[in-house]
PDB file of N, CA and C in Angstrom:
ATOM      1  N   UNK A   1      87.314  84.762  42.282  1.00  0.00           N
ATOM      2  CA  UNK A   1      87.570  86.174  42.449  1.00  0.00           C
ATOM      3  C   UNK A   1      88.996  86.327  42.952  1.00  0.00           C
ATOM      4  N   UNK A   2      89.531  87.263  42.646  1.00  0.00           N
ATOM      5  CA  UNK A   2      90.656  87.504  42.620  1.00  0.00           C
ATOM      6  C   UNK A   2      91.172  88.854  43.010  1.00  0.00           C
ATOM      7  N   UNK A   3      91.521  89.693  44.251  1.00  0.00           N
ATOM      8  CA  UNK A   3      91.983  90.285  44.746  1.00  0.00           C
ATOM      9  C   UNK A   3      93.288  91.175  44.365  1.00  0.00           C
ATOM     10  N   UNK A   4      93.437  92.507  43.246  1.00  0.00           N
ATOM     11  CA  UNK A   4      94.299  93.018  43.132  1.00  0.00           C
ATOM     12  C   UNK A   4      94.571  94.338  43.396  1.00  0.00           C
ATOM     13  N   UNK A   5      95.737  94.807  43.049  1.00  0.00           N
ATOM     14  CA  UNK A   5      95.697  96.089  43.331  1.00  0.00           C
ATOM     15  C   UNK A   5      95.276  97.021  42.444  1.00  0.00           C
ATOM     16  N   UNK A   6      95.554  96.764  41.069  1.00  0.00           N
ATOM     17  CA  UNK A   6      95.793  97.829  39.951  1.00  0.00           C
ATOM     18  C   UNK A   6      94.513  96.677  38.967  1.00  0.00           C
ATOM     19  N   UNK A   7      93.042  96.692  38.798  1.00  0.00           N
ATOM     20  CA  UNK A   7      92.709  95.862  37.673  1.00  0.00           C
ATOM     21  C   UNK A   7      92.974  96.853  36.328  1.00  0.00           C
ATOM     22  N   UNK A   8      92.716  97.682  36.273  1.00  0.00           N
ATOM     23  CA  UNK A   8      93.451  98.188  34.558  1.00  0.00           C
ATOM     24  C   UNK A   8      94.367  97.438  34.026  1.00  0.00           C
ATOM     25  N   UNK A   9      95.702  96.954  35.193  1.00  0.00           N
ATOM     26  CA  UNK A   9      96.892  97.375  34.928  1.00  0.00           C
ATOM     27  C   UNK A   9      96.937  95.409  34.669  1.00  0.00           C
ATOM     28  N   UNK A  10      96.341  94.438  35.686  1.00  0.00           N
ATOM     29  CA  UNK A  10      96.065  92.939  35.814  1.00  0.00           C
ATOM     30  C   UNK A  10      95.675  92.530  34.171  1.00  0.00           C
ATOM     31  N   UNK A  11      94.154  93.270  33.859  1.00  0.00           N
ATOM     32  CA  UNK A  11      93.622  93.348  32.634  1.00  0.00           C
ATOM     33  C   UNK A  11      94.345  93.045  31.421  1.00  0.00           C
ATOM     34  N   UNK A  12      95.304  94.148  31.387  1.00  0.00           N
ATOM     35  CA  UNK A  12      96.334  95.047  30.242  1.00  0.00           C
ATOM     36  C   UNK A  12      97.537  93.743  29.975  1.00  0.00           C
ATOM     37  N   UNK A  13      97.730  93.310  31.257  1.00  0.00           N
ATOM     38  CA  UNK A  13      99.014  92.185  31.301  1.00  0.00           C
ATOM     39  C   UNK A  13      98.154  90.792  30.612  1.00  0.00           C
ATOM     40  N   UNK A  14      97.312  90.421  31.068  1.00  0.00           N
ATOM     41  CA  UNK A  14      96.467  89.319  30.391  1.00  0.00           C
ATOM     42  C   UNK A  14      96.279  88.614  29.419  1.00  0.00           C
ATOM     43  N   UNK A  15      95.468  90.431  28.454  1.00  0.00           N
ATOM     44  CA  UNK A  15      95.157  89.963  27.554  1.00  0.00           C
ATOM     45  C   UNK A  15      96.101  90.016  26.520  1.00  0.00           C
ATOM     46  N   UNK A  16      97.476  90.376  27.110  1.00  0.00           N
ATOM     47  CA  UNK A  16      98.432  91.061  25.944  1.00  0.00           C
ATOM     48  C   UNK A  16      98.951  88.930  26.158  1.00  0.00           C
ATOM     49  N   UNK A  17      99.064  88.439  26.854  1.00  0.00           N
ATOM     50  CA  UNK A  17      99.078  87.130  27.280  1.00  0.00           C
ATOM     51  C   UNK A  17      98.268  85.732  27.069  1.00  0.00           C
ATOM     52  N   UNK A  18      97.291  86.349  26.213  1.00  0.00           N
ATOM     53  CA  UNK A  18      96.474  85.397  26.007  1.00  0.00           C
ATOM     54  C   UNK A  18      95.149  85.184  26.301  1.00  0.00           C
ATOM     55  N   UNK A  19      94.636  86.068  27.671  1.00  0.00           N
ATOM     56  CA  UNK A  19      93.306  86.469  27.980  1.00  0.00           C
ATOM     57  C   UNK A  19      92.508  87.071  27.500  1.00  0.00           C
ATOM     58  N   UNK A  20      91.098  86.600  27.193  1.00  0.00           N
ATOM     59  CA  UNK A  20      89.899  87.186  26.666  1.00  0.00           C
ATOM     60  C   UNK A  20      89.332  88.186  27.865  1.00  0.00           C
ATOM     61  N   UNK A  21      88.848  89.049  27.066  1.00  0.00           N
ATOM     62  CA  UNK A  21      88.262  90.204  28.323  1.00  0.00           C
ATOM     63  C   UNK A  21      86.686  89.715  28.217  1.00  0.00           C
ATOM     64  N   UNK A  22      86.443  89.472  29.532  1.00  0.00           N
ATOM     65  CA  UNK A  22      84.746  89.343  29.454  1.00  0.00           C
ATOM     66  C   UNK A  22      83.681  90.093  30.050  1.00  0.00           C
ATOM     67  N   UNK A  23      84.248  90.658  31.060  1.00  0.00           N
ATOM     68  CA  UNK A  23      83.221  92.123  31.414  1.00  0.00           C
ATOM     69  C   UNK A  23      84.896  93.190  31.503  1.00  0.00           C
ATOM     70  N   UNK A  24      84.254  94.558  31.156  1.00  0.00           N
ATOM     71  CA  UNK A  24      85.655  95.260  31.295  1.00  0.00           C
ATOM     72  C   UNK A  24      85.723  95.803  32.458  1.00  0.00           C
ATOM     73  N   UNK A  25      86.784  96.655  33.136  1.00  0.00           N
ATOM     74  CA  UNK A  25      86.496  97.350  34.151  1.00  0.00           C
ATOM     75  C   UNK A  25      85.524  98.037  34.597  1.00  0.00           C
ATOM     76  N   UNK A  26      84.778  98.080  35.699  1.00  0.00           N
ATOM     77  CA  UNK A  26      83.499  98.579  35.894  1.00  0.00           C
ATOM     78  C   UNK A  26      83.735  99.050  37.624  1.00  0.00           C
ATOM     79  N   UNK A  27      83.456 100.685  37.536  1.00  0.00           N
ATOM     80  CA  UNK A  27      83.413 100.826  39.353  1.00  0.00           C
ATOM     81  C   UNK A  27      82.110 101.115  39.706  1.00  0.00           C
ATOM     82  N   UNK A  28      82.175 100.101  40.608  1.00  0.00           N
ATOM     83  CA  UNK A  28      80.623  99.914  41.372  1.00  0.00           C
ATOM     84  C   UNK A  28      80.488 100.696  42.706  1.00  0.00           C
ATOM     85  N   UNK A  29      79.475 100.993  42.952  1.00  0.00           N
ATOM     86  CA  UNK A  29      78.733 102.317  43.868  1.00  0.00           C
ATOM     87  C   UNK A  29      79.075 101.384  45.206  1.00  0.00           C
ATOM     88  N   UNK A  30      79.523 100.494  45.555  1.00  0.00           N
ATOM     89  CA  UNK A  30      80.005 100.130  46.889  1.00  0.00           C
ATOM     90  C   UNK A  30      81.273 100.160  46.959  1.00  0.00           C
ATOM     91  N   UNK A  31      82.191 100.667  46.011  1.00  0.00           N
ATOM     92  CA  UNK A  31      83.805 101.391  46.273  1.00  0.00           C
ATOM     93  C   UNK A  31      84.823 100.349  45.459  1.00  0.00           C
ATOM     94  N   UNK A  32      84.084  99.020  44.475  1.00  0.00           N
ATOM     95  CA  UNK A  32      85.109  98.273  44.047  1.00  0.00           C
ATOM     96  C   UNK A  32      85.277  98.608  42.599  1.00  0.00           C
ATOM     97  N   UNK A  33      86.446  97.872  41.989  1.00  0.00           N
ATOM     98  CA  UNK A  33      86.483  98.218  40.708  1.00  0.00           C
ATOM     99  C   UNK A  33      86.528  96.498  40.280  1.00  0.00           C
ATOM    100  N   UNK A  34      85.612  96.271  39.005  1.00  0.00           N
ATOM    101  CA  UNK A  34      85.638  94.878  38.615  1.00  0.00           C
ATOM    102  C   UNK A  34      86.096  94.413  37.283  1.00  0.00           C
ATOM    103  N   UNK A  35      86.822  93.511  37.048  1.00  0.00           N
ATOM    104  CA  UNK A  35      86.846  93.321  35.538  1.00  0.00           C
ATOM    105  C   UNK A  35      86.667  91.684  35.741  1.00  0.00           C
ATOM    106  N   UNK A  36      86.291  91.378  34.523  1.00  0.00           N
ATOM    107  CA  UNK A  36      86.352  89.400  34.212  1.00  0.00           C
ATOM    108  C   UNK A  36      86.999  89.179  32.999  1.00  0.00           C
ATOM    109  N   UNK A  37      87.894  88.215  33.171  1.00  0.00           N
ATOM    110  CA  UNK A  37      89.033  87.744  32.065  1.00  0.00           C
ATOM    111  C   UNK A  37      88.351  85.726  32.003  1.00  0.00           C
ATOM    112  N   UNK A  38      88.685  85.760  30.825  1.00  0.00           N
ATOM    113  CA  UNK A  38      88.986  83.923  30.815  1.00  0.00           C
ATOM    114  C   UNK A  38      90.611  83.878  30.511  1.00  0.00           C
ATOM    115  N   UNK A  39      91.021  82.871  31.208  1.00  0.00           N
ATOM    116  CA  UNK A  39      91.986  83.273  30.720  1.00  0.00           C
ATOM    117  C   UNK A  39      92.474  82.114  29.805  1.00  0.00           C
ATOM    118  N   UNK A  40      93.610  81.409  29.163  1.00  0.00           N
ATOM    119  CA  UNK A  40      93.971  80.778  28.176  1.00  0.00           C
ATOM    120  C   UNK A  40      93.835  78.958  27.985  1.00  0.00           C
ATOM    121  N   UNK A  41      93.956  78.666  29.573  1.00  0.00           N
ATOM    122  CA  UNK A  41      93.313  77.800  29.989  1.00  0.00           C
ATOM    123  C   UNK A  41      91.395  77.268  30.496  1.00  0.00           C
ATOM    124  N   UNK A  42      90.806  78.430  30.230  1.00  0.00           N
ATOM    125  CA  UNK A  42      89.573  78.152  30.573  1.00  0.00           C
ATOM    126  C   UNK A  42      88.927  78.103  31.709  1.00  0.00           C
ATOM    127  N   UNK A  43      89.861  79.149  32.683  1.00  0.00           N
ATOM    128  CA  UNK A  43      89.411  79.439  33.418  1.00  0.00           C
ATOM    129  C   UNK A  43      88.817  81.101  33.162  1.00  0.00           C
ATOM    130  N   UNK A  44      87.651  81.259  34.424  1.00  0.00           N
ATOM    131  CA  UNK A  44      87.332  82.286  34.643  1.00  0.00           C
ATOM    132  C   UNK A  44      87.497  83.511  35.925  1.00  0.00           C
ATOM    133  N   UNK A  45      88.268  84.354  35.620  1.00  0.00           N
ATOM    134  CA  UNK A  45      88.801  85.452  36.712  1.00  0.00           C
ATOM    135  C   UNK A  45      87.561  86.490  37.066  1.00  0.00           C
ATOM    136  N   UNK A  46      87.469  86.861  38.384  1.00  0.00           N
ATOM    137  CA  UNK A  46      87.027  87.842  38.225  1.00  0.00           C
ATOM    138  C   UNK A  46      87.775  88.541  39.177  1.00  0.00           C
ATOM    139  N   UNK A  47      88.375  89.866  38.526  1.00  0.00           N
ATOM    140  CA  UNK A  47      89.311  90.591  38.839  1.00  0.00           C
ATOM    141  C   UNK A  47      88.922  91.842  39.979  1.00  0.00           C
ATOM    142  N   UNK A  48      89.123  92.106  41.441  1.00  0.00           N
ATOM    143  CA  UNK A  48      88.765  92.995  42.257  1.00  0.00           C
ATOM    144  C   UNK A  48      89.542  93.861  42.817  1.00  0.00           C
ATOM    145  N   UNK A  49      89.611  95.376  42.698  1.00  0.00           N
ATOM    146  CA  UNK A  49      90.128  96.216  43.599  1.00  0.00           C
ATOM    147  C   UNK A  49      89.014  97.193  44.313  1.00  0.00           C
ATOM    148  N   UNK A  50      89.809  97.251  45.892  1.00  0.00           N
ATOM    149  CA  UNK A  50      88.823  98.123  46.418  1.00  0.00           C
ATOM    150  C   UNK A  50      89.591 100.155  45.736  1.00  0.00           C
ATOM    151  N   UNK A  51      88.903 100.588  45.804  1.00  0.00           N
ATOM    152  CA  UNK A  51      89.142 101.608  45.232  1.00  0.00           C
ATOM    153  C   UNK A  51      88.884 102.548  46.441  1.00  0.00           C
ATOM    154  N   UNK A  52      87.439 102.407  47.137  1.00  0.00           N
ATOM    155  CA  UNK A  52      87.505 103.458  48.380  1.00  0.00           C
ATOM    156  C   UNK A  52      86.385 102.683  49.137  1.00  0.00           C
ATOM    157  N   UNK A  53      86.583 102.929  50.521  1.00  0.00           N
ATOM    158  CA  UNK A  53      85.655 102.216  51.610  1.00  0.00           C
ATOM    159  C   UNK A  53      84.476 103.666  51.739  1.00  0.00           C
ATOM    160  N   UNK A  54      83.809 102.347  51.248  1.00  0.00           N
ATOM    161  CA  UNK A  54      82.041 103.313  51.321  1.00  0.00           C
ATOM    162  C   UNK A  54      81.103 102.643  52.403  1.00  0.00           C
ATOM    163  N   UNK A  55      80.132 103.297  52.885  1.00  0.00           N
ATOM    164  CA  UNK A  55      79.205 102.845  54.029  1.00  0.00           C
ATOM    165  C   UNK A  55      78.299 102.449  53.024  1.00  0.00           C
ATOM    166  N   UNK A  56      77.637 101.286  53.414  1.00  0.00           N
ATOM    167  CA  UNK A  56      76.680 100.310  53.596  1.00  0.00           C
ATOM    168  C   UNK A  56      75.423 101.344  52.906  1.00  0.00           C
ATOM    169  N   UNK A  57      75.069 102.148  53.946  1.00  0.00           N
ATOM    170  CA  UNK A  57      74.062 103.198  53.720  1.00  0.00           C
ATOM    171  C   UNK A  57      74.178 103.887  52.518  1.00  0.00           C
ATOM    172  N   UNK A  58      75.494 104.197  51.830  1.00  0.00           N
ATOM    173  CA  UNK A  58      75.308 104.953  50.695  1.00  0.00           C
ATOM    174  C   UNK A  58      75.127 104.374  49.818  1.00  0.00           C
ATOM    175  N   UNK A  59      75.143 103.090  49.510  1.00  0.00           N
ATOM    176  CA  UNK A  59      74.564 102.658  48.080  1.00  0.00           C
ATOM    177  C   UNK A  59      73.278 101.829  48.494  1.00  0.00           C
ATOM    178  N   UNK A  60      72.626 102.100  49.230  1.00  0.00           N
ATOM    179  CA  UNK A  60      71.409 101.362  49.501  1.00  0.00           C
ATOM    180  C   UNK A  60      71.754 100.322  49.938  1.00  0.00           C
ATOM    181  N   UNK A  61      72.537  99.507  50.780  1.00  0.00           N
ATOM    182  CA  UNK A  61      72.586  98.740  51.840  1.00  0.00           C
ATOM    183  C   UNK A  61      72.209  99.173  53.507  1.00  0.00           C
ATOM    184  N   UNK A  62      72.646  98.110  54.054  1.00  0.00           N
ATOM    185  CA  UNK A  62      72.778  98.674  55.834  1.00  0.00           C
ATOM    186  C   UNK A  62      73.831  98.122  56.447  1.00  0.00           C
ATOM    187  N   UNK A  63      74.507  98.940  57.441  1.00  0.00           N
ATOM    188  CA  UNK A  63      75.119  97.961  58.264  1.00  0.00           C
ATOM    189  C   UNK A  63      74.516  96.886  59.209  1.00  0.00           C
ATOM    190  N   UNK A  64      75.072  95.603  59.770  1.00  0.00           N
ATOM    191  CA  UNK A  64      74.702  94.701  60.724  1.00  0.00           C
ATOM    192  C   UNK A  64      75.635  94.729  61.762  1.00  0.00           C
ATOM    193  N   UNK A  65      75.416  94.043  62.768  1.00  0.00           N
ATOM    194  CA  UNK A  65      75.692  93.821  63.566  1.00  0.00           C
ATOM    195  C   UNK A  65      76.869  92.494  63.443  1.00  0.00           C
ATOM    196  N   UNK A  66      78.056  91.656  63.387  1.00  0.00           N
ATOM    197  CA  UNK A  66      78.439  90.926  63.600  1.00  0.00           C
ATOM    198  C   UNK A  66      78.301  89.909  64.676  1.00  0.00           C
ATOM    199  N   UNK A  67      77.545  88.595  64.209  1.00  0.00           N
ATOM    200  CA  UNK A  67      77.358  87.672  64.972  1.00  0.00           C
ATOM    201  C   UNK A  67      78.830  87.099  65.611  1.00  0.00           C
ATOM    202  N   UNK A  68      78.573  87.020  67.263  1.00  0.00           N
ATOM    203  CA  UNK A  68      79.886  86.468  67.881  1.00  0.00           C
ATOM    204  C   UNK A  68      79.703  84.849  67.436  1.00  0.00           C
ATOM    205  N   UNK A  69      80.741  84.211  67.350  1.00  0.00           N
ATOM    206  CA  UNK A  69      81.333  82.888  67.401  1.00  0.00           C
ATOM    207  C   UNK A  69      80.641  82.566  68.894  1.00  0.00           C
ATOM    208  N   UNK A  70      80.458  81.171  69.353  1.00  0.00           N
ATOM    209  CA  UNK A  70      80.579  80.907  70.797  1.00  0.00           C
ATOM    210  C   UNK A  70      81.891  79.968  70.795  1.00  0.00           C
ATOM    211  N   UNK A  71      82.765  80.134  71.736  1.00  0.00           N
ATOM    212  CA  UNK A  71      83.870  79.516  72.259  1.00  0.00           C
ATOM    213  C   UNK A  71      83.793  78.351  72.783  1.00  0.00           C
TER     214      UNK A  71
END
Protein backbone atom coordinates (compact mmCIF):
# COMPACT_ATOMS: atom_id res chain seq x y z
CA UNK A 1 0.00 0.00 0.00
CA UNK A 2 1.03 3.07 -0.92
CA UNK A 3 0.21 6.43 0.51
CA UNK A 4 -0.62 9.41 -1.91
CA UNK A 5 -1.96 12.48 -2.34
CA UNK A 6 -3.81 12.78 -5.65
CA UNK A 7 -4.75 8.70 -6.69
CA UNK A 8 -6.57 9.91 -9.99
CA UNK A 9 -3.68 11.84 -10.73
CA UNK A 10 -0.76 8.56 -9.39
CA UNK A 11 -3.22 6.26 -11.61
CA UNK A 12 -3.17 8.61 -14.85
CA UNK A 13 0.88 8.84 -14.57
CA UNK A 14 1.20 4.92 -14.45
CA UNK A 15 -0.64 3.66 -16.73
CA UNK A 16 0.36 6.21 -19.38
CA UNK A 17 3.94 4.40 -18.13
CA UNK A 18 3.32 1.09 -18.39
CA UNK A 19 0.84 0.16 -15.54
CA UNK A 20 -2.13 -2.08 -15.71
CA UNK A 21 -5.12 -0.73 -13.76
CA UNK A 22 -6.54 -3.43 -11.50
CA UNK A 23 -9.23 -2.08 -9.30
CA UNK A 24 -10.02 1.66 -10.37
CA UNK A 25 -10.50 4.43 -8.06
CA UNK A 26 -13.03 3.66 -5.50
CA UNK A 27 -14.12 6.06 -2.32
CA UNK A 28 -14.88 4.08 0.54
CA UNK A 29 -17.42 5.07 3.39
CA UNK A 30 -14.43 5.32 5.94
CA UNK A 31 -13.03 8.62 4.05
CA UNK A 32 -10.28 6.82 1.68
CA UNK A 33 -9.96 6.81 -1.91
CA UNK A 34 -8.41 3.42 -3.44
CA UNK A 35 -7.03 2.36 -6.66
CA UNK A 36 -4.68 -0.96 -7.54
CA UNK A 37 -2.12 -0.81 -10.36
CA UNK A 38 0.46 -3.74 -11.32
CA UNK A 39 2.86 -2.13 -12.36
CA UNK A 40 5.53 -3.13 -15.28
CA UNK A 41 7.65 -5.07 -13.20
CA UNK A 42 5.08 -7.26 -11.44
CA UNK A 43 4.54 -5.72 -8.77
CA UNK A 44 1.31 -4.92 -7.08
CA UNK A 45 0.28 -1.22 -5.78
CA UNK A 46 -2.36 -0.43 -3.89
CA UNK A 47 -2.82 3.16 -4.21
CA UNK A 48 -4.33 5.33 -0.93
CA UNK A 49 -5.60 8.79 -0.27
CA UNK A 50 -7.34 9.94 2.71
CA UNK A 51 -9.94 12.16 1.31
CA UNK A 52 -11.79 13.14 4.72
CA UNK A 53 -11.47 11.92 8.44
CA UNK A 54 -14.67 10.08 9.29
CA UNK A 55 -15.65 8.56 12.79
CA UNK A 56 -15.48 5.00 13.34
CA UNK A 57 -19.29 5.15 14.17
CA UNK A 58 -20.34 6.35 10.81
CA UNK A 59 -19.59 3.58 8.71
CA UNK A 60 -20.41 0.93 11.15
CA UNK A 61 -17.27 0.64 13.11
CA UNK A 62 -16.37 1.83 16.82
CA UNK A 63 -13.89 3.64 18.38
CA UNK A 64 -11.29 1.86 21.01
CA UNK A 65 -9.48 2.74 23.41
CA UNK A 66 -5.55 2.71 22.70
CA UNK A 67 -3.58 0.17 24.51
CA UNK A 68 -0.53 1.92 26.50
CA UNK A 69 2.97 0.39 25.75
CA UNK A 70 4.58 -0.51 29.31
CA UNK A 71 8.00 1.24 29.68
Amino acid sequence: MLKVSDVAAVVEMATARGAVLVDPPRDWEYGERQATIDDPYGHQWVLNQTIVDVAPEEWGGHTVTPRHRAL
